[in-house]
Protein backbone atom coordinates (compact mmCIF):
# COMPACT_ATOMS: atom_id res chain seq x y z
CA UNK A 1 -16.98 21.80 7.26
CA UNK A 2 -15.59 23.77 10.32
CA UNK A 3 -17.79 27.10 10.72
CA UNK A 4 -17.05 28.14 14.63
CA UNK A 5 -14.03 29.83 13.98
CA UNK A 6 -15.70 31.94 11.33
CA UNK A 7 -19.04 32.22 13.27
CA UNK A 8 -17.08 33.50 16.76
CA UNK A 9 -14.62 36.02 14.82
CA UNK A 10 -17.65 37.51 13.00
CA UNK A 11 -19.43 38.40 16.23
CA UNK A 12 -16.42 39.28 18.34
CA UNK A 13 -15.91 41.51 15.33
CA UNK A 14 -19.18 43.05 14.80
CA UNK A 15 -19.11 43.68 18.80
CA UNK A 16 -15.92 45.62 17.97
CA UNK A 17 -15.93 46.88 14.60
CA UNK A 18 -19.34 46.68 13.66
CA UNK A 19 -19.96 46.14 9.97
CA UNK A 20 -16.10 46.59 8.92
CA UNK A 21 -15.03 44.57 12.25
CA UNK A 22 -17.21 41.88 11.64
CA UNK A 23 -15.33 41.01 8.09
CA UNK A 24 -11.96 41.08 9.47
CA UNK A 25 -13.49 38.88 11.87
CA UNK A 26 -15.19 36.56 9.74
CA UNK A 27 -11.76 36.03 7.27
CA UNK A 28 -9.99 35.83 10.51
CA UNK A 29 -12.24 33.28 11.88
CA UNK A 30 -12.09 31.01 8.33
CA UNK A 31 -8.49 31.62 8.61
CA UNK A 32 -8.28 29.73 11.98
CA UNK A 33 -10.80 26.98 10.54
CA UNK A 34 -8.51 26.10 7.82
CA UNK A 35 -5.57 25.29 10.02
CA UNK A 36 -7.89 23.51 12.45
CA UNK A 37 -8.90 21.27 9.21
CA UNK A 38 -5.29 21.20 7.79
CA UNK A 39 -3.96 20.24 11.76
CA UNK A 40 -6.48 17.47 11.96
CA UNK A 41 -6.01 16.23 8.59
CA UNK A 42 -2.34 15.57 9.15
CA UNK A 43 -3.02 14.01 12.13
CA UNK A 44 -5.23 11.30 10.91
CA UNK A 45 -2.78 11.28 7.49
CA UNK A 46 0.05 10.54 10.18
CA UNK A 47 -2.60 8.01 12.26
CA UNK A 48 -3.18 6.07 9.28
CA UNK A 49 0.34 6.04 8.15
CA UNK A 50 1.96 4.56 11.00
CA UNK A 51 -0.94 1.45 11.26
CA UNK A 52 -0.04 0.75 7.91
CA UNK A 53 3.74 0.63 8.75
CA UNK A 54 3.22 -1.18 12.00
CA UNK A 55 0.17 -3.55 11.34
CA UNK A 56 2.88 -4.24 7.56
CA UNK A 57 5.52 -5.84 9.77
CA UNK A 58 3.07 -7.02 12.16
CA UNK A 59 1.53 -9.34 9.87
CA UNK A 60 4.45 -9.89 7.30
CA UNK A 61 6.32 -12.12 11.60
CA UNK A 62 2.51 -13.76 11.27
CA UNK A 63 3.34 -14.99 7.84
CA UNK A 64 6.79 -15.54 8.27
CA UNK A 65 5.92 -17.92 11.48
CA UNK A 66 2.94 -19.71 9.38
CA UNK A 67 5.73 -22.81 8.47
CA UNK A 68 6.72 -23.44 11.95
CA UNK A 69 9.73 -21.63 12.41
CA UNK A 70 11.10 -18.02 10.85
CA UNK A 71 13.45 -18.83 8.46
CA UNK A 72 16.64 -17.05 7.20
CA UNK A 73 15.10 -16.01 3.96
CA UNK A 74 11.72 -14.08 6.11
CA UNK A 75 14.25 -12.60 7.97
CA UNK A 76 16.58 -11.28 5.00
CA UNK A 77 12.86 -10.16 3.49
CA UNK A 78 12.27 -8.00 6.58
CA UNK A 79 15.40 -6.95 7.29
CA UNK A 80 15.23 -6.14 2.82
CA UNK A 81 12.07 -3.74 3.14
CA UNK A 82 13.40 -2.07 6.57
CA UNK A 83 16.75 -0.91 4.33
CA UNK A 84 14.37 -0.45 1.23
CA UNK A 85 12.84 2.42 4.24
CA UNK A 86 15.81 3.93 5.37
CA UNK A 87 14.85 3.19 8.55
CA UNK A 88 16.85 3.59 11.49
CA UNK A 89 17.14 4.23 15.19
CA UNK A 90 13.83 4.62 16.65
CA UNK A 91 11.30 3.61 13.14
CA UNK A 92 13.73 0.71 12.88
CA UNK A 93 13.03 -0.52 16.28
CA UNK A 94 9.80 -0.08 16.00
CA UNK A 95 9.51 -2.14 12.86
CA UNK A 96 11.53 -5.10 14.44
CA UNK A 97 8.91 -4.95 17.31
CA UNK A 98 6.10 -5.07 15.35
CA UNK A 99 7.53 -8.46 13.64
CA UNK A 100 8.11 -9.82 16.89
CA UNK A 101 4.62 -9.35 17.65
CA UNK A 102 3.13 -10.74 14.70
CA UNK A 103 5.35 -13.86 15.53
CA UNK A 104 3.69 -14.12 18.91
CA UNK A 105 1.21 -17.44 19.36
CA UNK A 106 -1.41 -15.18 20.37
CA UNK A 107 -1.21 -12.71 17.36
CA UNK A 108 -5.23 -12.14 16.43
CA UNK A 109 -4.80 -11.80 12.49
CA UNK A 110 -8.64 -11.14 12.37
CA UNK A 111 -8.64 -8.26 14.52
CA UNK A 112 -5.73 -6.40 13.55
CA UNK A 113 -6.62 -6.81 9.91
CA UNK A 114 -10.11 -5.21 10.68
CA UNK A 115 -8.82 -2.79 12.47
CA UNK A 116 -6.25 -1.32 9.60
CA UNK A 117 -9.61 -1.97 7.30
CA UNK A 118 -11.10 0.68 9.14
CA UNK A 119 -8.49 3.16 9.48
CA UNK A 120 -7.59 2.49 5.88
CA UNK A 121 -11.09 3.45 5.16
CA UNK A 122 -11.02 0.89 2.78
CA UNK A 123 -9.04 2.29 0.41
CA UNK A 124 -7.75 -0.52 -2.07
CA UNK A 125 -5.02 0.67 -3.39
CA UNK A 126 -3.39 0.49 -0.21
CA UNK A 127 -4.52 -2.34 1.36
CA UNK A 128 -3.89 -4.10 -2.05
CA UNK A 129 -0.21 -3.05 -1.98
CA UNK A 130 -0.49 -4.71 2.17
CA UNK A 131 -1.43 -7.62 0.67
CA UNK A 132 1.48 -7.71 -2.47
CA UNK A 133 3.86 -7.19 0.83
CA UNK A 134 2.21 -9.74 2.78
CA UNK A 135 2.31 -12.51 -0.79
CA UNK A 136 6.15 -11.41 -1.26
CA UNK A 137 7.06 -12.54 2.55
CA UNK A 138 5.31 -15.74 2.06
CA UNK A 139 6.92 -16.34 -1.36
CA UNK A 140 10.33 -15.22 -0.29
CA UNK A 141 11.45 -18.91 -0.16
CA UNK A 142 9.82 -19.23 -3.83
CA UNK A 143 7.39 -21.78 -2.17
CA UNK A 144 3.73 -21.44 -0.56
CA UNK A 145 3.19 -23.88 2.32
CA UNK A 146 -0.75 -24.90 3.34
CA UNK A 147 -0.48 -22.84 6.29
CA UNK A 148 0.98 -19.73 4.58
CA UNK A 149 -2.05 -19.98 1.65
CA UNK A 150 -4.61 -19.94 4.80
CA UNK A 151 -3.06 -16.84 6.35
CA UNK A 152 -3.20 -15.09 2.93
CA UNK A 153 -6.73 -15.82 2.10
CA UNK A 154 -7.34 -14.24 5.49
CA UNK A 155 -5.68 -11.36 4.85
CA UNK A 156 -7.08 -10.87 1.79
CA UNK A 157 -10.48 -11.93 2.92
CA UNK A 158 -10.23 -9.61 5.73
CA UNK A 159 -8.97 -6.62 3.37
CA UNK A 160 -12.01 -7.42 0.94
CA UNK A 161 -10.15 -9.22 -1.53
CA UNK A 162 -11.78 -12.70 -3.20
CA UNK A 163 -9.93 -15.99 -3.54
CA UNK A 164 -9.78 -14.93 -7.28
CA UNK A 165 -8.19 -12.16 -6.84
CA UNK A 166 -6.18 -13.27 -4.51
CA UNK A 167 -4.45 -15.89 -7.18
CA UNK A 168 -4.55 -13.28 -9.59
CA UNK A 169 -2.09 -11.48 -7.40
CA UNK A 170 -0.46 -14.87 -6.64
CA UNK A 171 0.11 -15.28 -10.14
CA UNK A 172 1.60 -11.98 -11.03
CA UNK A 173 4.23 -12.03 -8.35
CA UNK A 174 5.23 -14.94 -9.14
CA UNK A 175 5.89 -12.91 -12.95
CA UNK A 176 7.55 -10.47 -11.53
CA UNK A 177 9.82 -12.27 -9.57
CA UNK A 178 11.12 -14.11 -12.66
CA UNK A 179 11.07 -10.72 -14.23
CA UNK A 180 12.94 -9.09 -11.92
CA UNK A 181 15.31 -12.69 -12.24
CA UNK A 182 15.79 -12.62 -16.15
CA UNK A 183 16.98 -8.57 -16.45
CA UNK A 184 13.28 -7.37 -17.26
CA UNK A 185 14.62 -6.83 -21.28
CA UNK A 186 14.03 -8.55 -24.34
CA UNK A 187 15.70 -11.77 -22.55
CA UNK A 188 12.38 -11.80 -20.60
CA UNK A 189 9.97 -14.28 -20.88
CA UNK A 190 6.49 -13.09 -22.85
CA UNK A 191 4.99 -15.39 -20.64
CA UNK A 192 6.19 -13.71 -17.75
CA UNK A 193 5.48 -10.27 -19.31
CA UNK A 194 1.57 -10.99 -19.94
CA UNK A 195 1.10 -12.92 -16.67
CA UNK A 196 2.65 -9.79 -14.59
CA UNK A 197 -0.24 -7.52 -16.40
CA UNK A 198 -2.52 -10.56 -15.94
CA UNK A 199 -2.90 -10.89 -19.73
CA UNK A 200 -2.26 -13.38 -22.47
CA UNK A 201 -1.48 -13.77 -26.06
CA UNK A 202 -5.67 -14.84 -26.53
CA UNK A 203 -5.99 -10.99 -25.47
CA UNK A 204 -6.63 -8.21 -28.10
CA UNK A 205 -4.47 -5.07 -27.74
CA UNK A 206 -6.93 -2.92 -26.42
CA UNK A 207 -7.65 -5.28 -23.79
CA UNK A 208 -4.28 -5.19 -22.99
CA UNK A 209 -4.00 -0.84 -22.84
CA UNK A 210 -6.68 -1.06 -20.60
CA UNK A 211 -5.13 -3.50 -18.35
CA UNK A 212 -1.86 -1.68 -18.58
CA UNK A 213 -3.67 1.19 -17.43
CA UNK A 214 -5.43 0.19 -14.57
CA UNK A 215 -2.79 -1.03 -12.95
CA UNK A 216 -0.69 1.75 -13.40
CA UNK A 217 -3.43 3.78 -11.77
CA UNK A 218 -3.48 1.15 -9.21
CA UNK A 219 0.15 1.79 -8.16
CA UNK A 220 0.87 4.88 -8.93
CA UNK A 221 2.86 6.50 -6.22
CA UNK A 222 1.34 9.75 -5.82
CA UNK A 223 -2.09 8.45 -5.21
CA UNK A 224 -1.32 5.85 -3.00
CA UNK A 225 1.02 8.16 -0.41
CA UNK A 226 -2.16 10.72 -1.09
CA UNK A 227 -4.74 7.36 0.14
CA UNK A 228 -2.35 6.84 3.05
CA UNK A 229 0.55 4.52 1.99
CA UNK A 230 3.35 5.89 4.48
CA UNK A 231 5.96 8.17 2.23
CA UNK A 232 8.52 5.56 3.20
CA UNK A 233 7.60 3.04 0.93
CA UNK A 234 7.09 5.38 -2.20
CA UNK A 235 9.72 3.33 -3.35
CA UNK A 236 8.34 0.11 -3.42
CA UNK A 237 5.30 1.76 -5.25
CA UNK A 238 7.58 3.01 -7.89
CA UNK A 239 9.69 -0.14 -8.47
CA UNK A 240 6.09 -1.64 -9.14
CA UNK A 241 4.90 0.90 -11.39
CA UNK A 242 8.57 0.46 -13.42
CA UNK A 243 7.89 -3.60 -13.49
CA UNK A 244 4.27 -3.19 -14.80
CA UNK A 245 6.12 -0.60 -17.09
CA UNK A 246 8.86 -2.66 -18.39
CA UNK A 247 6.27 -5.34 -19.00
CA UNK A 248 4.10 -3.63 -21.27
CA UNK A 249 7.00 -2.35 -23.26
CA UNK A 250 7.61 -6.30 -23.91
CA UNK A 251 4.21 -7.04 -25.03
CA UNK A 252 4.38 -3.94 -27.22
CA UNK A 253 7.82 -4.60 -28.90
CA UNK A 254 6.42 -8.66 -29.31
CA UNK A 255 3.19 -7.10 -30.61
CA UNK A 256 3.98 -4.50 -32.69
CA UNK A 257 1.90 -1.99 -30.94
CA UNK A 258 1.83 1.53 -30.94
């Protein structure tokens, strides 16, 4: 809590004003506290934000390189989530650098990844949706090499994550690429719809709700550009949020439920 501002403007105004001058003084004083906390909170807001942006492309060249060689496919993936962004001129660049870098043989994973842990705060909404970005680049071939497993239990070590979870997440990509694939409607795949919530048939409805829900909470948009996921990639938040939608609405129509 910032209490100079509020402490100086209360003596400069009782010096002044006395009783009456010391009141102004004090409001003015908590005033000019508030935009001192409101200045520095965008700042590390903005901080935060751009190490997830550039430590995302960063890692997604590591990933990309983890075969041998960047292919055509991790470079249509890239080049995918820059247009996703918008961006252009100067972010753009900046993005393209940053996957340059991560492509470099002397790219240390380990201490970039603790690094963004720590500005994160460890928030895990975000630094799960890092890691879904991270799982899409490797799997944007539809394949996981050795070496691109490794570098993905890393990062997910790294971010907090267990080997579990990890496959978990493995698993419903993998869903939600072949729901994305089939027209996410009735055509769909139950299969596909239960593994994308991480559920199946052997799974009572409630089970299911509450599954449905967490995730939901897990990607809603809102919360994760409030926990630091850059405005930029709302999008991608919200196309997840719709998938994890769409996918319940399956199980509910093949259930019955209400």
């Amino acid at each position: 809590m910032r209490i100079w501002g509020k402490f100086f403007g209360f003596v400069i105004g009782f010096m002044f004003g006395r009783l009456a001058g010391a009141i102004l003084g004090l409001w003015l004083g908590h005033m000019y506290d508030r935009k001192l906390a409101r200045d520095a909170g965008i700042s590390s807001g903005a901080k935060r934000q751009a190490l997830f942006f550039n430590t995302t492309f960063a890692v997604m060249g590591h990933v990309a390189k983890a075969s041998g060689r960047v292919t055509e496919n991790d470079i249509r993936m890239a080049t995918s989530l820059m247009d996703q962004l918008n961006l252009s001129g100067q972010a753009r660049a900046d993005a393209q650098a940053a996957f340059r870098e991560g492509k470099d043989s002397d790219f240390d994973l380990n201490a970039c990844l603790k690094t963004f842990r720590l500005i994160s705060m460890g928030r895990k909404e975000v630094l799960q949706m890092f890691l879904e970005i991270q799982i899409q680049t490797a799997l944007s071939d539809a394949q996981l090499d050795q070496q691109e497993r490794a570098i993905l239990s890393t990062v997910a070590k790294e971010l907090g994550f267990s080997q579990q979870q990890l496959d978990d997440l493995l698993a419903r990509w993998q869903a939600e690429f072949n729901f994305h694939r089939s027209g996410a409607g009735n055509q769909t795949s139950i299969k596909d719809a239960y593994d994308l919530l991480g559920m199946s048939e052997a799974n009572s409805d409630q089970e299911i709700k509450r599954a449905y829900r967490k995730l939901m909470n897990e990607h809603h948009p809102d919360k994760l550009v409030a926990k630091g996921l850059p405005a930029e990639m709302m999008e991608l938040a919200k196309t997840k949020a719709q998938d994890i939608q769409a996918a319940y609405d399956r199980v509910k129509g093949e259930r019955g439920m209400r």
